[in-house]
Protein backbone atom coordinates (compact mmCIF):
# COMPACT_ATOMS: atom_id res chain seq x y z
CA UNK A 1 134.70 10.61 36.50
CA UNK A 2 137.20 8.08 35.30
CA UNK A 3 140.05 9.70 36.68
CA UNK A 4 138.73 10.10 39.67
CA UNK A 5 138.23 6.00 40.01
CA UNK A 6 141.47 5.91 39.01
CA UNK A 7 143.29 7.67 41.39
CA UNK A 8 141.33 6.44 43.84
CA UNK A 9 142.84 2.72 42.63
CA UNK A 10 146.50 4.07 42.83
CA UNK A 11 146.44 5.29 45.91
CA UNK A 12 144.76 2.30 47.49
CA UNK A 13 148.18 0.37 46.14
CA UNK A 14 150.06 3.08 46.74
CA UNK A 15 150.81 1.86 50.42
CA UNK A 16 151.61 -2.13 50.25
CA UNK A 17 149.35 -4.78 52.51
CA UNK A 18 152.12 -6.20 54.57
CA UNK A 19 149.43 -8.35 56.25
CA UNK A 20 149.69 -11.44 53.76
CA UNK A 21 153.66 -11.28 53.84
CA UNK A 22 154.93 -9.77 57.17
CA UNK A 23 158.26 -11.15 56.35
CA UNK A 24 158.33 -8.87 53.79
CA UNK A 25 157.16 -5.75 55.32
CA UNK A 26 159.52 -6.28 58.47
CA UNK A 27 162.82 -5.94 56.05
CA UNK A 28 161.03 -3.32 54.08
CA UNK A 29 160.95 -1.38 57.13
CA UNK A 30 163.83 -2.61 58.57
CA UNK A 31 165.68 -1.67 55.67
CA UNK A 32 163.74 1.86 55.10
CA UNK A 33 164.92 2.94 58.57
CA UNK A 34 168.67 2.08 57.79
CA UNK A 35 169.62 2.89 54.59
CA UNK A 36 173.42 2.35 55.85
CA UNK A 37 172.37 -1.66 55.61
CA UNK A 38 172.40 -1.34 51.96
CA UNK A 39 176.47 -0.24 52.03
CA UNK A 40 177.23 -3.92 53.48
CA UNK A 41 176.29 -5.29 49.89
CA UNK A 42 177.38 -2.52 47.98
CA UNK A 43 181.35 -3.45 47.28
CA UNK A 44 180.28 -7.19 45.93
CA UNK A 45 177.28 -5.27 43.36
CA UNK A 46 179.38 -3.30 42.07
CA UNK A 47 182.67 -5.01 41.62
CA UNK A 48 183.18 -5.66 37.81
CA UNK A 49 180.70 -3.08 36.64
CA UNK A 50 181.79 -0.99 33.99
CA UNK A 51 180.62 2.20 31.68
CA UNK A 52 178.90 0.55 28.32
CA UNK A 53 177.20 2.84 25.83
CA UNK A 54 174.95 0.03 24.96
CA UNK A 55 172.38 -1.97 26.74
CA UNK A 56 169.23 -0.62 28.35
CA UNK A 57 171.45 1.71 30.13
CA UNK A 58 169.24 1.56 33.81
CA UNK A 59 170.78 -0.95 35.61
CA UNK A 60 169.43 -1.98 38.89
CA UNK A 61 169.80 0.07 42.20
CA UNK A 62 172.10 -1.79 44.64
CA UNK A 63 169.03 -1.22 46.52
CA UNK A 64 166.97 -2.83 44.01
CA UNK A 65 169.46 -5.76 44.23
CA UNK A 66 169.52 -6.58 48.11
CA UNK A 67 165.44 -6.45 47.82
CA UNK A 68 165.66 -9.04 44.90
CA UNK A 69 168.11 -11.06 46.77
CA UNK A 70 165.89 -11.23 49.84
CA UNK A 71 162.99 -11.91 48.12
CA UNK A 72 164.27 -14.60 46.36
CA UNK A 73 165.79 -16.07 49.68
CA UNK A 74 162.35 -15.65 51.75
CA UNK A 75 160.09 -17.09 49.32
CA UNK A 76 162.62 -19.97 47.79
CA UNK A 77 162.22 -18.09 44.43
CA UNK A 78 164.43 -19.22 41.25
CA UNK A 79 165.57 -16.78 38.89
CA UNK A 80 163.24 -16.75 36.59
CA UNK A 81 160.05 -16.95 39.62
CA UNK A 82 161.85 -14.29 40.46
CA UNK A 83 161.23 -12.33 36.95
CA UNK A 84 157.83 -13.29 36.90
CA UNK A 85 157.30 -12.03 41.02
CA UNK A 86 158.34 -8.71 40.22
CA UNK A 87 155.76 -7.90 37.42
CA UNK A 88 153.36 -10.85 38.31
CA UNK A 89 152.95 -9.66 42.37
CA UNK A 90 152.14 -6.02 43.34
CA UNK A 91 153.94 -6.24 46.82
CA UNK A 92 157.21 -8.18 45.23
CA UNK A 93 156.77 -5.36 42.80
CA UNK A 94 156.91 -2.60 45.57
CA UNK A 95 159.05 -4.64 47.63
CA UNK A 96 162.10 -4.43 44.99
CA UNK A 97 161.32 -0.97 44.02
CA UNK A 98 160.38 -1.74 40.62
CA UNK A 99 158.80 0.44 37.89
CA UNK A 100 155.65 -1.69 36.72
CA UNK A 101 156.21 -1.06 33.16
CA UNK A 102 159.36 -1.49 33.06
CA UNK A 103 161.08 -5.40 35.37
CA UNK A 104 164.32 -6.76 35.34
CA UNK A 105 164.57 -10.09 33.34
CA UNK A 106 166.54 -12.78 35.11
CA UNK A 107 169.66 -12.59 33.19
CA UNK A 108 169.71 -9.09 35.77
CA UNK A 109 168.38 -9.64 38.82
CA UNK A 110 171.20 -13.66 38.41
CA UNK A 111 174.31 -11.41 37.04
CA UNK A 112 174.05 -8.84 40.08
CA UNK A 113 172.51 -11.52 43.10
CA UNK A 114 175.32 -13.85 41.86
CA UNK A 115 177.52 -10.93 42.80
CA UNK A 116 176.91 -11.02 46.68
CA UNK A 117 179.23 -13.28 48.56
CA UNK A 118 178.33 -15.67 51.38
CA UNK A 119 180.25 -14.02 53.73
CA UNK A 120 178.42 -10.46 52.92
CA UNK A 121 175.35 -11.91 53.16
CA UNK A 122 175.08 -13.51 56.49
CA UNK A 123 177.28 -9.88 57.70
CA UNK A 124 173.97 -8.10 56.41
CA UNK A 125 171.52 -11.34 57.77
CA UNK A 126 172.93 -10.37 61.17
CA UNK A 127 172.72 -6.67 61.30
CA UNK A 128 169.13 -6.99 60.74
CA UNK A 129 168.39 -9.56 63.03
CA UNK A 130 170.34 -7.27 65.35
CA UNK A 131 168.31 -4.57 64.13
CA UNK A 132 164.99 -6.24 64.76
CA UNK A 133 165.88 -7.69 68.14
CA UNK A 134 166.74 -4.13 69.57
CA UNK A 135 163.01 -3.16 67.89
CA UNK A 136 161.53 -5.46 70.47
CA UNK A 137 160.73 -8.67 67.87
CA UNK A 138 161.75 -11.49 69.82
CA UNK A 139 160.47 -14.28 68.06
CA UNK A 140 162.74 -13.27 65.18
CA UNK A 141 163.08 -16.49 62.55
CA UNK A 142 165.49 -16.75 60.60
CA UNK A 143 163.94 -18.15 56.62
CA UNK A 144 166.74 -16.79 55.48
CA UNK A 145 169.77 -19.07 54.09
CA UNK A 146 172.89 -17.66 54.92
CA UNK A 147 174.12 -19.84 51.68
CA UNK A 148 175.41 -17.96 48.62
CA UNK A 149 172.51 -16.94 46.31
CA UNK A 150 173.74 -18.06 43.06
């Protein structure tokens, strides 16, 4: 009997309620539907990685990355709101693709945002304002700063 109320539970959070933050469910979708978005950022998340047998050894997704980045952008988040968004809010949680047991502190999520240049930033800002426009969304506001992230 208790399983059953459990699963019951996970699947009702299974699928996010984009009602209370349709920001966030328009880039979810937006960026669900073209996965090529995430190659803008790629080049700057990457740059100055290298192979380490030590650390936690599961670094973020660049995925996981551009979320965070928008996230913190759309809701004005610091670093370390940021942290506490990811494990403290269910849809920031699905939002960035993170495992619940198991957030990024904000040393992360800073040392790879930090990463994404200005210039990158507004390129990917624009494709999905493009993207959303052709989708029909006129009213399409920009909350996002096309300043540097740091």
């Amino acid at each position: 009997m208790k399983m059953q109320i459990y699963e019951a539970w996970k699947l009702k959070f299974d699928h996010p309620d984009w009602k209370r933050h349709p920001e966030l469910g328009l880039v979810d979708t937006i960026l669900e539907k073209n996965p090529y978005l995430l190659a803008i950022a790629a080049p700057d998340i990457r740059a100055g990685n290298k192979d380490s047998n030590y650390g936690r050894g599961d670094t973020p997704s660049v995925e996981q990355i551009v979320r965070a980045a928008i996230l913190k952008e759309i809701k004005g988040y610091d670093y370390r709101e940021l942290e506490l968004a990811q494990s403290d809010s269910r849809i920031c949680e699905h939002f960035m693709k993170v495992e619940p047991a198991r957030p990024y502190s904000f040393q992360v999520l800073q040392k790879y945002i930090s990463r994404i240049s200005e210039e990158t930033l507004s390129k990917l800002l624009v494709e999905m304002n493009k993207i959303a426009i052709a989708e029909g969304i006129t009213a399409v506001q920009n909350k996002l700063k096309t300043k540097n992230p740091r």
